[in-house]
Protein backbone atom coordinates (compact mmCIF):
# COMPACT_ATOMS: atom_id res chain seq x y z
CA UNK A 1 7.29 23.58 -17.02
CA UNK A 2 7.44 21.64 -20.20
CA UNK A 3 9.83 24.01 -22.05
CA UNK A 4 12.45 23.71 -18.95
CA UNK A 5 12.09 20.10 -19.03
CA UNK A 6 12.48 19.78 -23.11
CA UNK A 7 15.35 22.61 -22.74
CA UNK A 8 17.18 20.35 -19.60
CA UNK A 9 16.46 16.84 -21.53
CA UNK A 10 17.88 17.86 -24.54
CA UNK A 11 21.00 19.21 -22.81
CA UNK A 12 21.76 16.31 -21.05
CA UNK A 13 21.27 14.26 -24.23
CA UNK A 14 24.14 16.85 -25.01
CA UNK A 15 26.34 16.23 -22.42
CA UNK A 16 25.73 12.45 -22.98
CA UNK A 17 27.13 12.57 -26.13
CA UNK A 18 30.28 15.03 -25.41
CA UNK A 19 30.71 11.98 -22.81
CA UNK A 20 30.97 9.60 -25.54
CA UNK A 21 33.00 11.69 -27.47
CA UNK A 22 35.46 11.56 -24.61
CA UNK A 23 35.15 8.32 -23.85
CA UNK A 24 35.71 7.42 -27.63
CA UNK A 25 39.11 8.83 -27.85
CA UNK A 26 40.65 7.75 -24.04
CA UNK A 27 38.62 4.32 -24.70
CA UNK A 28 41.73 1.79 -25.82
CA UNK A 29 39.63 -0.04 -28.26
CA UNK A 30 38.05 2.85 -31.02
CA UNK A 31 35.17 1.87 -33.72
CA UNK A 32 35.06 5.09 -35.39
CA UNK A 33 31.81 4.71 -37.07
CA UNK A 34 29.50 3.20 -34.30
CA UNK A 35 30.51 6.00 -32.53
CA UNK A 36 30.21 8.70 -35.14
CA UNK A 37 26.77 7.14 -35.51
CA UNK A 38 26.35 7.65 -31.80
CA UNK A 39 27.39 11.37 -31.85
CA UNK A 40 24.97 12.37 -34.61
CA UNK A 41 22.12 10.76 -33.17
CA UNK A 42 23.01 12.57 -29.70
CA UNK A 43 23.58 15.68 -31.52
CA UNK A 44 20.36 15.75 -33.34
CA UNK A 45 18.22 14.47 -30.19
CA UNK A 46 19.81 17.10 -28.29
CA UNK A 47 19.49 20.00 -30.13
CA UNK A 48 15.69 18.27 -31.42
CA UNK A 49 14.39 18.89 -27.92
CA UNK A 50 15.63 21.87 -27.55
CA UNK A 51 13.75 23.30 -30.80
CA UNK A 52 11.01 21.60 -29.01
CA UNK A 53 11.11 23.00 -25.78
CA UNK A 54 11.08 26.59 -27.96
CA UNK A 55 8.38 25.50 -29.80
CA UNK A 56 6.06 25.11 -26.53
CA UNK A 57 7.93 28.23 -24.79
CA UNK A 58 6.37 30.15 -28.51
CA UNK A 59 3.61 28.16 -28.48
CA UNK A 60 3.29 26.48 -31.40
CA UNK A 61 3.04 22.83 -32.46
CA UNK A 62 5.78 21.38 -33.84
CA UNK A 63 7.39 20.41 -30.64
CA UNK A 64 4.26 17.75 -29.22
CA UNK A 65 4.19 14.78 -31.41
CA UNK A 66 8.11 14.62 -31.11
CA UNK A 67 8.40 15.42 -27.49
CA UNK A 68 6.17 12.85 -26.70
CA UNK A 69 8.11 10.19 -28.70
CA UNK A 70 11.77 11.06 -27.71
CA UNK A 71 10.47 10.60 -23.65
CA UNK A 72 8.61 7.43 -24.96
CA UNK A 73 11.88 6.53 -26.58
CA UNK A 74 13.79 7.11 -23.57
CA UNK A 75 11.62 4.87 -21.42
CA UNK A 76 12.65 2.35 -23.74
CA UNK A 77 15.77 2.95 -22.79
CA UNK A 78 15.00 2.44 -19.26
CA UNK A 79 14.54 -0.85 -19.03
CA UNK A 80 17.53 -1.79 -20.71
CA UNK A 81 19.88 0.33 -18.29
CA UNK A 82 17.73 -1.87 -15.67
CA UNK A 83 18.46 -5.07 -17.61
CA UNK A 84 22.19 -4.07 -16.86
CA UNK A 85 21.37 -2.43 -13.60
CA UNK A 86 21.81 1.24 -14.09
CA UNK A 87 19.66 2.23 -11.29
CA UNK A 88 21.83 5.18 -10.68
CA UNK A 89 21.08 6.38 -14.65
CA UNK A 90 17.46 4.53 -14.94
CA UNK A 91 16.07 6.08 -11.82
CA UNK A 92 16.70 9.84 -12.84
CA UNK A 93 16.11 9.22 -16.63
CA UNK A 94 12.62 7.43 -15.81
CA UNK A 95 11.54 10.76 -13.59
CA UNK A 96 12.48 13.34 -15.94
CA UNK A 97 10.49 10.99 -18.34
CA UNK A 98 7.65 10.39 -16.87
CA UNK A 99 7.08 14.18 -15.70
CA UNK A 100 7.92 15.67 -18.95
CA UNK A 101 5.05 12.99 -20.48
CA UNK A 102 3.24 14.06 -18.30
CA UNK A 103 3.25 17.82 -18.73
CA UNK A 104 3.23 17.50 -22.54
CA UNK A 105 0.42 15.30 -22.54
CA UNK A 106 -1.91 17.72 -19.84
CA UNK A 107 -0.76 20.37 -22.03
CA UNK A 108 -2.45 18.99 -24.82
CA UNK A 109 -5.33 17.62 -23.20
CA UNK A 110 -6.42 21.36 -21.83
CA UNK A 111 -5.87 22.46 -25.45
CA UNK A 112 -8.38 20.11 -26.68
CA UNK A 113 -10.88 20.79 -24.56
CA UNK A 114 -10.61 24.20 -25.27
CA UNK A 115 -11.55 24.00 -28.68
């Protein structure tokens, strides 16, 4: 369950930036920087939980630590799309979230008490 979640998070961080990339060239007003900065952040998130959700699908343990802080990250982000009420995008985003947190972090906690 944790691997599908990684593998769908870190497409839609994807698909979020190929969004931006679109919106960056139909937008009228263009800051080419911001949103290369933008891009390469989405990029590397992206393709950063991907290699995560292989790491758990191979079992190893590179992909906790930073699974666990990109969904922590993204709650983050949560409240600011509810500041500016995003419900549509803060309702989803909190779900996938909370239940990827929450696999990752049983996960580990059955690990540990294996040991």
């Amino acid at each position: 369950i944790a691997t599908s979640l990684l593998f769908i998070e870190g497409a839609l961080v994807l698909a979020l930036g190929g969004w931006l990339l679109v919106l960056g060239f139909t937008h009228e007003n263009r800051e080419i920087l911001p949103l290369l900065g933008v891009l390469l952040f989405a990029i590397a998130g992206g393709l950063g939980l991907i290699q995560c959700g292989r790491g758990y699908k191979a079992g190893k343990n590179y992909g906790k630590a930073p699974a666990v802080l990109a969904n922590l990250i993204a709650l983050g982000v949560v409240k600011y799309q509810v500041e500016a009420g995003l419900y549509y995008l803060a309702i989803p985003l909190t779900a996938l979230s909370v239940a990827t947190l929450f696999t990752v972090l049983k996960i580990a906690s059955q690990e540990n008490k294996a040991k």
